[in-house]
Protein backbone atom coordinates (compact mmCIF):
# COMPACT_ATOMS: atom_id res chain seq x y z
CA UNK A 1 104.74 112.54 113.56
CA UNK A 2 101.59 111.04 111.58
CA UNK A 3 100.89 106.74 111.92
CA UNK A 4 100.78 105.71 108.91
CA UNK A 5 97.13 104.53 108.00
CA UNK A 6 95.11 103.44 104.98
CA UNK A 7 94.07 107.02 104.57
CA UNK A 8 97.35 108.97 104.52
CA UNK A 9 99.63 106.30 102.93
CA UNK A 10 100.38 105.38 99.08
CA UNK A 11 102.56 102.24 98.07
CA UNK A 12 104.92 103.86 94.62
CA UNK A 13 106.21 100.92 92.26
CA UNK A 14 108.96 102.78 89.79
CA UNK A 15 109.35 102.08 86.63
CA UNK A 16 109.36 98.10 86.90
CA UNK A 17 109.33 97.83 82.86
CA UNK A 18 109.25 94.85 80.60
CA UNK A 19 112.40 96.08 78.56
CA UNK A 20 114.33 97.58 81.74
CA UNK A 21 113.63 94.26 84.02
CA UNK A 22 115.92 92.17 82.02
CA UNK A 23 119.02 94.41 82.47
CA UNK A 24 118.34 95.16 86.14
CA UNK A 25 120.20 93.12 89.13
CA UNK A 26 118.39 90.70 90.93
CA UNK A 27 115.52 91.46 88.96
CA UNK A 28 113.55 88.04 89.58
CA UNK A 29 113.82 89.29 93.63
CA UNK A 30 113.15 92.80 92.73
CA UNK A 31 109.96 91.55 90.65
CA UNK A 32 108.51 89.15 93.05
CA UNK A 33 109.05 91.62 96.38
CA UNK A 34 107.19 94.75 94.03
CA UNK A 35 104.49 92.04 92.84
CA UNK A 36 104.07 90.96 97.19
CA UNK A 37 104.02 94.57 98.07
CA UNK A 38 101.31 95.25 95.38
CA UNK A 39 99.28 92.34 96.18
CA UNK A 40 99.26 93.49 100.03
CA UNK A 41 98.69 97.06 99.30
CA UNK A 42 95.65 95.78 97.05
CA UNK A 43 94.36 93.69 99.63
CA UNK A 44 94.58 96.31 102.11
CA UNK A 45 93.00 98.98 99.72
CA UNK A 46 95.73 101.21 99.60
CA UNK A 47 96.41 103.40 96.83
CA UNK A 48 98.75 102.51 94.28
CA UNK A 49 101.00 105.03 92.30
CA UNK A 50 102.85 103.48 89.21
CA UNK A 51 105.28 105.02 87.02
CA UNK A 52 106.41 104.05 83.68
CA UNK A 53 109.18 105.63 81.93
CA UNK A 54 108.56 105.91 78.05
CA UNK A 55 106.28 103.09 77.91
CA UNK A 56 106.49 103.27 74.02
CA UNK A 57 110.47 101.88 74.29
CA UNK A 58 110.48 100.40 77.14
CA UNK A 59 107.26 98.54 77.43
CA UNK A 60 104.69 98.64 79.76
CA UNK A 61 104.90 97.12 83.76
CA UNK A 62 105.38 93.51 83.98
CA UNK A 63 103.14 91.20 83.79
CA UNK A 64 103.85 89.89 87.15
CA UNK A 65 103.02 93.44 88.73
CA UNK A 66 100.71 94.55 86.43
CA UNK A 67 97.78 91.84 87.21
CA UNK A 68 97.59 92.53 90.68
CA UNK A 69 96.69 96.39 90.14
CA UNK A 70 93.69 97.44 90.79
């Protein structure tokens, strides 16, 4: 088994939408762990993978995410 380093690791945020946020549980505590993750991984130069489902609908990533991307 591999330890994960900078190198061999990715940190995946899901989907994390402006229209799909509103209707999701807990979404002020899902938004504000993502957004700490992302900020970490940032500061730790790890890549970043981010999906968005039918951005065209359902909006882009939120805001709160979104600025801390690289």
């Amino acid at each position: 088994m591999e330890i994960p380093t900078v190198e061999n690791s990715l940190l995946v945020v899901v989907d994390l939408q402006q229209k799909l946020m509103p209707v999701m549980s807990d979404s002020e505590l899902v938004t504000a762990r993502a957004a700490l993750m992302v900020r970490a991984a940032a500061e730790l130069e790890l890549d970043i993978l981010v999906t968005e489902q039918y951005p065209k609908g359902l909006g882009s990533t939120v805001p709160e995410i979104a600025t801390w991307l690289p």
